[in-house]
C-alpha atoms as a PDB file:
ATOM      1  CA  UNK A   1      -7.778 -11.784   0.059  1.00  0.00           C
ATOM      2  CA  UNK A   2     -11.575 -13.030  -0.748  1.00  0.00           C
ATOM      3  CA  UNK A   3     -11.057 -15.599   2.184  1.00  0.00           C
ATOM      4  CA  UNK A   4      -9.914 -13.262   5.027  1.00  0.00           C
ATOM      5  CA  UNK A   5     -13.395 -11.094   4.124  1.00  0.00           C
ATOM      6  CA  UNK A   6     -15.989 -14.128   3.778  1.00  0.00           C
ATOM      7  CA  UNK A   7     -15.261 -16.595   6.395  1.00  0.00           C
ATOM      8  CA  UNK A   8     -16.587 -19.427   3.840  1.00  0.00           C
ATOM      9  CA  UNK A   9     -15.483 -22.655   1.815  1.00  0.00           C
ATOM     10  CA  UNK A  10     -16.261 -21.294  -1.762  1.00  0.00           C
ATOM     11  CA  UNK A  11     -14.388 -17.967  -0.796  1.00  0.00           C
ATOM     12  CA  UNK A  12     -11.473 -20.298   0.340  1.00  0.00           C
ATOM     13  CA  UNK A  13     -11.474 -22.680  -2.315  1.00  0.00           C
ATOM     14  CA  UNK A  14     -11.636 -19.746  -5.183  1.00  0.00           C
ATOM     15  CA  UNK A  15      -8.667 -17.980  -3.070  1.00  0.00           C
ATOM     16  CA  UNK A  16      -6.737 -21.375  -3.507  1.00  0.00           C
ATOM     17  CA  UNK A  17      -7.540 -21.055  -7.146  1.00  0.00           C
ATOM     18  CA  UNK A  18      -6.379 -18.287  -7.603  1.00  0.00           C
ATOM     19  CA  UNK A  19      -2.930 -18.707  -6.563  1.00  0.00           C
ATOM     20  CA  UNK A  20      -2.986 -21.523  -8.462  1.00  0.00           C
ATOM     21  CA  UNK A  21      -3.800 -19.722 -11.393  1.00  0.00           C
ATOM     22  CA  UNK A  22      -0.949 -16.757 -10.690  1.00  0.00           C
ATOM     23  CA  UNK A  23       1.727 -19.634  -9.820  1.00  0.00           C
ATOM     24  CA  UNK A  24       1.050 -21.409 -12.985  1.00  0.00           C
ATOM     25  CA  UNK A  25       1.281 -17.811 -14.953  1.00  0.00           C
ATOM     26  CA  UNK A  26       4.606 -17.327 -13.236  1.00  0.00           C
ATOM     27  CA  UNK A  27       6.406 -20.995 -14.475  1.00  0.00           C
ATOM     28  CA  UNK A  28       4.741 -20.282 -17.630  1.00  0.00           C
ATOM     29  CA  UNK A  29       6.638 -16.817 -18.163  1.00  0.00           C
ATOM     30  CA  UNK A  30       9.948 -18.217 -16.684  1.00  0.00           C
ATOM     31  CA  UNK A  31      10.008 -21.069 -19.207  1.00  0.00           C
ATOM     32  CA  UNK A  32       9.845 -18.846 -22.101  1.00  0.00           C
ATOM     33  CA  UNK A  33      13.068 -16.534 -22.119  1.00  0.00           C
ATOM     34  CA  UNK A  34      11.281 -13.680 -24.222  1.00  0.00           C
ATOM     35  CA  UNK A  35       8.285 -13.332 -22.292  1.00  0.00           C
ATOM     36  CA  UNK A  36      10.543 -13.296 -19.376  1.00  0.00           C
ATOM     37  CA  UNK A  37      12.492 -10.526 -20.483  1.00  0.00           C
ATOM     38  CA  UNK A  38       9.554  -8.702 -21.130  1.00  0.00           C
ATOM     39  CA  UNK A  39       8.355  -9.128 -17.867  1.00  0.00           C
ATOM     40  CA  UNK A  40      11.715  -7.858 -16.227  1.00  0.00           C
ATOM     41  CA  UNK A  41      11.172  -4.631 -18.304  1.00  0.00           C
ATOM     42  CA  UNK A  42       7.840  -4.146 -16.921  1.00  0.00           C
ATOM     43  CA  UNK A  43       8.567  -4.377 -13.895  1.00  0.00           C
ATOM     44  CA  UNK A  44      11.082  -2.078 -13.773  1.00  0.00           C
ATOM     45  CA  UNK A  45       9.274   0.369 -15.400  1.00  0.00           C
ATOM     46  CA  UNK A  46       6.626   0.138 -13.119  1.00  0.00           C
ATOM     47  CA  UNK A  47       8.414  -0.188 -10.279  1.00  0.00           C
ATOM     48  CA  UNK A  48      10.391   3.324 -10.923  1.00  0.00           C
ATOM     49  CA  UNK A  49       6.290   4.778 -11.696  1.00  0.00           C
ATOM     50  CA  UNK A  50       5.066   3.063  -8.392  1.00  0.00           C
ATOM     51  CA  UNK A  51       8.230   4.094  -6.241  1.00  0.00           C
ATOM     52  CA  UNK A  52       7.077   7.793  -7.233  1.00  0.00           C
ATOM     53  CA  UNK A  53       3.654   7.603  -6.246  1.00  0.00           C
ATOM     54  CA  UNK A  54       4.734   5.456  -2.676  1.00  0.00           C
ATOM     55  CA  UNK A  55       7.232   8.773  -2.332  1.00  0.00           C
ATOM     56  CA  UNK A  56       4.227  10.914  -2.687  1.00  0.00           C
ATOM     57  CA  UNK A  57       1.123   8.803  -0.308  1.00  0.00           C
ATOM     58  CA  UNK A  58       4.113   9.202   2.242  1.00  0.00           C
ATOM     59  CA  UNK A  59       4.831  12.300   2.182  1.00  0.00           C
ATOM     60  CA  UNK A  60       1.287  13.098   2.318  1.00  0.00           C
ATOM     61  CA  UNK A  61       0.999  11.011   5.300  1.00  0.00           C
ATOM     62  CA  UNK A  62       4.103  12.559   7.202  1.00  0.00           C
ATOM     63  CA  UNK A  63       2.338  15.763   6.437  1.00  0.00           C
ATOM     64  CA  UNK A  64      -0.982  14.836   8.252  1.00  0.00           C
ATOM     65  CA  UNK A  65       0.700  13.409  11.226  1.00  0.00           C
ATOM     66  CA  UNK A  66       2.734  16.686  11.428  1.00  0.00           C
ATOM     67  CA  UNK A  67      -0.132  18.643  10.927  1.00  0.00           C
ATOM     68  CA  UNK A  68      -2.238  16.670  13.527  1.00  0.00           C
ATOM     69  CA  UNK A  69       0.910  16.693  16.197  1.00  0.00           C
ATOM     70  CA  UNK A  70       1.088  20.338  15.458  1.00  0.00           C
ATOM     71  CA  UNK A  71      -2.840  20.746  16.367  1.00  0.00           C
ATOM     72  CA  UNK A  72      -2.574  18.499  19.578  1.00  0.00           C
ATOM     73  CA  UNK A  73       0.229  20.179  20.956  1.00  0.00           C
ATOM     74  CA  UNK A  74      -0.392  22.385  23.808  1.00  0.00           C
ATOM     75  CA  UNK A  75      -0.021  26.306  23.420  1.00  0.00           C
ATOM     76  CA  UNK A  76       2.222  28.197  25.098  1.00  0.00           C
ATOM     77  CA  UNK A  77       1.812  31.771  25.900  1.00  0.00           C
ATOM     78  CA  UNK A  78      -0.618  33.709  28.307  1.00  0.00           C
ATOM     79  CA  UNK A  79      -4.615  32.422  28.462  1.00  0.00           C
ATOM     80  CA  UNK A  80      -6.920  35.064  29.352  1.00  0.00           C
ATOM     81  CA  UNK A  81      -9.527  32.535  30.249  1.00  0.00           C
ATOM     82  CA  UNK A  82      -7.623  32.300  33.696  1.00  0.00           C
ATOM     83  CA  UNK A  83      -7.124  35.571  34.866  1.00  0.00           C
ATOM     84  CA  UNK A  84     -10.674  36.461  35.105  1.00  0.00           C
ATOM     85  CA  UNK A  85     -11.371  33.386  37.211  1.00  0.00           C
END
């Protein structure tokens, strides 16, 4: 968060803030049974949405590291380079 990037008080005291500020939001929507249900739905939905894309950056990733590990490998066959030697 801000803190861990500027090592100061104000960065630390605004982090503090908001947590606060998120907890608070939090009690608020679980005291209010609508706004809670609401909520649920959201996050649900979004979840499913977000679940896709994580699906996708790691399959993306697992294709890099195959295609570096493929690169790195070392080549079998016959090297001309030391025959003429």
């Amino acid at each position: 968060m801000l803190a861990s990037v500027l090592n100061s008080p104000q960065a630390i005291e605004v982090n503090i803030q908001i947590v606060r500020a998120f907890v608070l939001i939090r009690q608020y929507a679980l005291s209010h049974k609508e706004l809670t249900d609401k909520l649920k739905e959201l996050e649900n939905k979004y979840d499913t949405q977000f679940q896709d894309v994580y699906d996708a950056l790691n399959f993306l990733l697992q294709k890099d590291k195959k295609l570096t590990e493929h690169n790195n490998r070392k080549p079998i066959g016959f090297n001309q380079s030391k025959e003429n030697e």
